[in-house]
N, C-alpha and C. Protein backbone atom coordinates (compact mmCIF):
# COMPACT_ATOMS: atom_id res chain seq x y z
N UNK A 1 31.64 0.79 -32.45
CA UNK A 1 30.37 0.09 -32.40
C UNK A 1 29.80 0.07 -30.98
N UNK A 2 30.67 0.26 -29.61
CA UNK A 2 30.39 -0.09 -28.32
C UNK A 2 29.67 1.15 -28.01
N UNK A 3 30.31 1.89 -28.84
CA UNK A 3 29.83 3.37 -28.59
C UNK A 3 28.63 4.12 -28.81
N UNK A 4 28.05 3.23 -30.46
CA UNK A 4 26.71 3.62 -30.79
C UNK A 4 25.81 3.05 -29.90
N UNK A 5 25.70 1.84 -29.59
CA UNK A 5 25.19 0.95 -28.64
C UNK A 5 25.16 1.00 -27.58
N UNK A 6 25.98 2.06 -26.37
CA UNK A 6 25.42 2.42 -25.47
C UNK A 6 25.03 3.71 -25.67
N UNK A 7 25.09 4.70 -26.21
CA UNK A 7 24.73 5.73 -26.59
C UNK A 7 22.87 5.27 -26.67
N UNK A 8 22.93 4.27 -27.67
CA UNK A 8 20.93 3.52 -27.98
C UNK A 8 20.47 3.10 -26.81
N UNK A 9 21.00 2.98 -26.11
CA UNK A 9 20.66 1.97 -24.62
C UNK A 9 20.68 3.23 -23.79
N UNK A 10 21.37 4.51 -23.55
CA UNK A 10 21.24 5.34 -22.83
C UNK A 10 19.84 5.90 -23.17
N UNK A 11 20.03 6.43 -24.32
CA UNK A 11 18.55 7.19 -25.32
C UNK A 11 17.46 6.43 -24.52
N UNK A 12 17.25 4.95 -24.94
CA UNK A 12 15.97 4.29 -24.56
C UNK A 12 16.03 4.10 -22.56
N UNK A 13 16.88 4.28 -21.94
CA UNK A 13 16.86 3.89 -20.30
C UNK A 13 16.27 5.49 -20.19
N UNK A 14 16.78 6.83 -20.79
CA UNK A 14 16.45 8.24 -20.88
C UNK A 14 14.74 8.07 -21.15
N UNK A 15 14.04 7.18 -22.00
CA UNK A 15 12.96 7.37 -22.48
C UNK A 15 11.93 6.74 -21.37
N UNK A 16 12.66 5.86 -20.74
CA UNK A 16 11.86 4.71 -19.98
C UNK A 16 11.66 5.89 -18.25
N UNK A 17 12.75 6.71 -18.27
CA UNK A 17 12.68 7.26 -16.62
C UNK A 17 11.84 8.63 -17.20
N UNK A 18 11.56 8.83 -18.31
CA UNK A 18 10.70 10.07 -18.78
C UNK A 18 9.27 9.86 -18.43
N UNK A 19 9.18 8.10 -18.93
CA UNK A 19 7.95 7.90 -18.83
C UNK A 19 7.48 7.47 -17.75
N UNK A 20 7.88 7.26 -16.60
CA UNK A 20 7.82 6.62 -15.33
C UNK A 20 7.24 8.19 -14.53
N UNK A 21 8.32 9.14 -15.07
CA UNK A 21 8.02 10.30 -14.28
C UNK A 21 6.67 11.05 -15.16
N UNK A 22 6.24 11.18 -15.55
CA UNK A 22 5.06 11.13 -16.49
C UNK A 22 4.01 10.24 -15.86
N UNK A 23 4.05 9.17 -15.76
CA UNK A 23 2.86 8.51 -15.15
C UNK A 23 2.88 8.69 -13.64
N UNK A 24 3.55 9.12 -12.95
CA UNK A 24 4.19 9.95 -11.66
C UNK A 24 3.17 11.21 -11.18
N UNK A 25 3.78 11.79 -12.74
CA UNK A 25 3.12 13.44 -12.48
C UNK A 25 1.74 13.48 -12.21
N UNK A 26 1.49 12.51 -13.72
CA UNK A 26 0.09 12.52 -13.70
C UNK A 26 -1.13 12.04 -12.80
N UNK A 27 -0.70 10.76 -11.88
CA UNK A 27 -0.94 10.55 -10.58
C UNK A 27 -0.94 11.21 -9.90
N UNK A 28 -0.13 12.26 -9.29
CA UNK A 28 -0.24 13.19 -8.58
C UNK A 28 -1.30 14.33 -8.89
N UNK A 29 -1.15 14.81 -10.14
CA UNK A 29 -1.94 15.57 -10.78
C UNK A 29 -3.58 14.92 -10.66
N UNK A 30 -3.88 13.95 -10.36
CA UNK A 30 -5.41 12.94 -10.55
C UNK A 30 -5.70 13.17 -8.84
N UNK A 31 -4.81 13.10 -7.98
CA UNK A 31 -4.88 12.82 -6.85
C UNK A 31 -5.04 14.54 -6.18
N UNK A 32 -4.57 15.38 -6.55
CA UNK A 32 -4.91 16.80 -6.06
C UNK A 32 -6.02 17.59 -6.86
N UNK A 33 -6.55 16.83 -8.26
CA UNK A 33 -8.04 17.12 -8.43
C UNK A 33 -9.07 15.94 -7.87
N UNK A 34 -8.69 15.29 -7.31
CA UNK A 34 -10.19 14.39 -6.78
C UNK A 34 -9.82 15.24 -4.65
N UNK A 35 -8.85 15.52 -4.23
CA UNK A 35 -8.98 16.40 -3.35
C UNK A 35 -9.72 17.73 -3.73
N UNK A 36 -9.41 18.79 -4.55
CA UNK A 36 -10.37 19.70 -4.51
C UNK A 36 -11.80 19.23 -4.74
N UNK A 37 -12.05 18.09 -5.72
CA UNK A 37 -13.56 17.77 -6.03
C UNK A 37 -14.25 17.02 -4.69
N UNK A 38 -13.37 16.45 -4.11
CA UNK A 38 -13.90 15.95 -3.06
C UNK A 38 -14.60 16.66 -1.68
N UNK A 39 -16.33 16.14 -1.59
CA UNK A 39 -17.01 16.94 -0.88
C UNK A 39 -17.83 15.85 -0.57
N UNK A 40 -18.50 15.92 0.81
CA UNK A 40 -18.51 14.89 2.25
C UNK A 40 -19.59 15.71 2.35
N UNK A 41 -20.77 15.35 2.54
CA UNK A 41 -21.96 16.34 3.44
C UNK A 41 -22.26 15.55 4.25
N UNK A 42 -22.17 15.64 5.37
CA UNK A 42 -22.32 15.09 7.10
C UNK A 42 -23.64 15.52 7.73
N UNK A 43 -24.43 16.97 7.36
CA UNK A 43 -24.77 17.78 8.31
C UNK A 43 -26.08 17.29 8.62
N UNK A 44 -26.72 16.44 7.38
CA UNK A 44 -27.84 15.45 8.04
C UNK A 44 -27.72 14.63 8.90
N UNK A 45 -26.59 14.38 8.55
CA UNK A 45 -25.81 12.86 9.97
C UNK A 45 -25.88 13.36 10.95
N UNK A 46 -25.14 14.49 11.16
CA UNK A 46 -24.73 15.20 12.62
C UNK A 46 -25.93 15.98 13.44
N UNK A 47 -27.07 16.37 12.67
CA UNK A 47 -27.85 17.23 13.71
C UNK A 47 -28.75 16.06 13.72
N UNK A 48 -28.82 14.59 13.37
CA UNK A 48 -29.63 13.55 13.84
C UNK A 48 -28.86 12.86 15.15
N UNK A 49 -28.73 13.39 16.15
CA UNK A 49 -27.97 12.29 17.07
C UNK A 49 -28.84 11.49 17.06
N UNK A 50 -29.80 11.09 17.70
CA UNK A 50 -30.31 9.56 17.80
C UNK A 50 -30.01 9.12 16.68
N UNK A 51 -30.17 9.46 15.32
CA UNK A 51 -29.85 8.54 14.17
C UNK A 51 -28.55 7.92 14.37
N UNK A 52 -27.57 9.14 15.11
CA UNK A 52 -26.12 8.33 14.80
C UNK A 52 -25.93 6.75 15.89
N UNK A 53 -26.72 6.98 17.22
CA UNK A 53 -26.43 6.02 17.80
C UNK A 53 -27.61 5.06 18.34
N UNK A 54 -28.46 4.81 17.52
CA UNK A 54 -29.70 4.11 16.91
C UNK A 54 -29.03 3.01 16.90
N UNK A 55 -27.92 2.63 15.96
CA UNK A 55 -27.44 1.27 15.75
C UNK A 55 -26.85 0.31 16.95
N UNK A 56 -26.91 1.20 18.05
CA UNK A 56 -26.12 0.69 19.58
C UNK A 56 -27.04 -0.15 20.14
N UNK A 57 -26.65 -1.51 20.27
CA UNK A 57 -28.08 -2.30 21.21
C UNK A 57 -27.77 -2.70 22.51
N UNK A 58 -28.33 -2.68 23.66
CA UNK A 58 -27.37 -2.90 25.17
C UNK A 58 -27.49 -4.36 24.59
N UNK A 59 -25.57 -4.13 26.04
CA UNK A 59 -25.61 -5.54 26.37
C UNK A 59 -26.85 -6.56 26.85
N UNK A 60 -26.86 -7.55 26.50
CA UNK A 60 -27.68 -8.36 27.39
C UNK A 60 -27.66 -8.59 28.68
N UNK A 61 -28.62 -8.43 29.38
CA UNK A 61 -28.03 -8.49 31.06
C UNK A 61 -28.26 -7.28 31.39
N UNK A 62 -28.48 -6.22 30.59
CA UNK A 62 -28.56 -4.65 30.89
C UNK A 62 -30.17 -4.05 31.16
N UNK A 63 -30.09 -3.56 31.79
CA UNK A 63 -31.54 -2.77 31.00
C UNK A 63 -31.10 -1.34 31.44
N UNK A 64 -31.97 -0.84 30.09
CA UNK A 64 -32.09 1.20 30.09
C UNK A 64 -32.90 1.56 31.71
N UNK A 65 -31.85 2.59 31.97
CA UNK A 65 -32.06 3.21 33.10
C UNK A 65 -32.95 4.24 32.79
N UNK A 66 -34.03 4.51 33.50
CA UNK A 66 -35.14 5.58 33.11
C UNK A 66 -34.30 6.59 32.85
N UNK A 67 -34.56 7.75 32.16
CA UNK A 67 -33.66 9.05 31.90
C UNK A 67 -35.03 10.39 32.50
């Protein structure tokens, strides 16, 4: 009887690390298609410099030096 009963308890601990590695894979698998899908366009950002540093306000106490 000790025998069928861990034998059922092996089967189901076997079923439980199947499924762990399964929701594993598949995470991984979700995570290296949102890397290939993943796409960033910058190039409006970057050829606006004043846009990028527009948001900078001097210290107080400062003033802009003629350029």
């Amino acid at each position: 009887m000790f025998g069928v009963v861990f034998i059922i308890v092996m089967i189901a601990l076997l079923f439980i690390q199947i499924w762990f590695l399964d929701i594993i894979y598949r995470f991984n698998e979700f995570l290296k298609d949102r890397e290939n899908t993943f796409s960033l366009n910058l190039d409006s950002v970057l050829q606006d410099y004043d846009g990028i540093f527009s948001d900078f306000s001097l210290t107080p106490g400062y003033t802009k030096q003629n350029e």
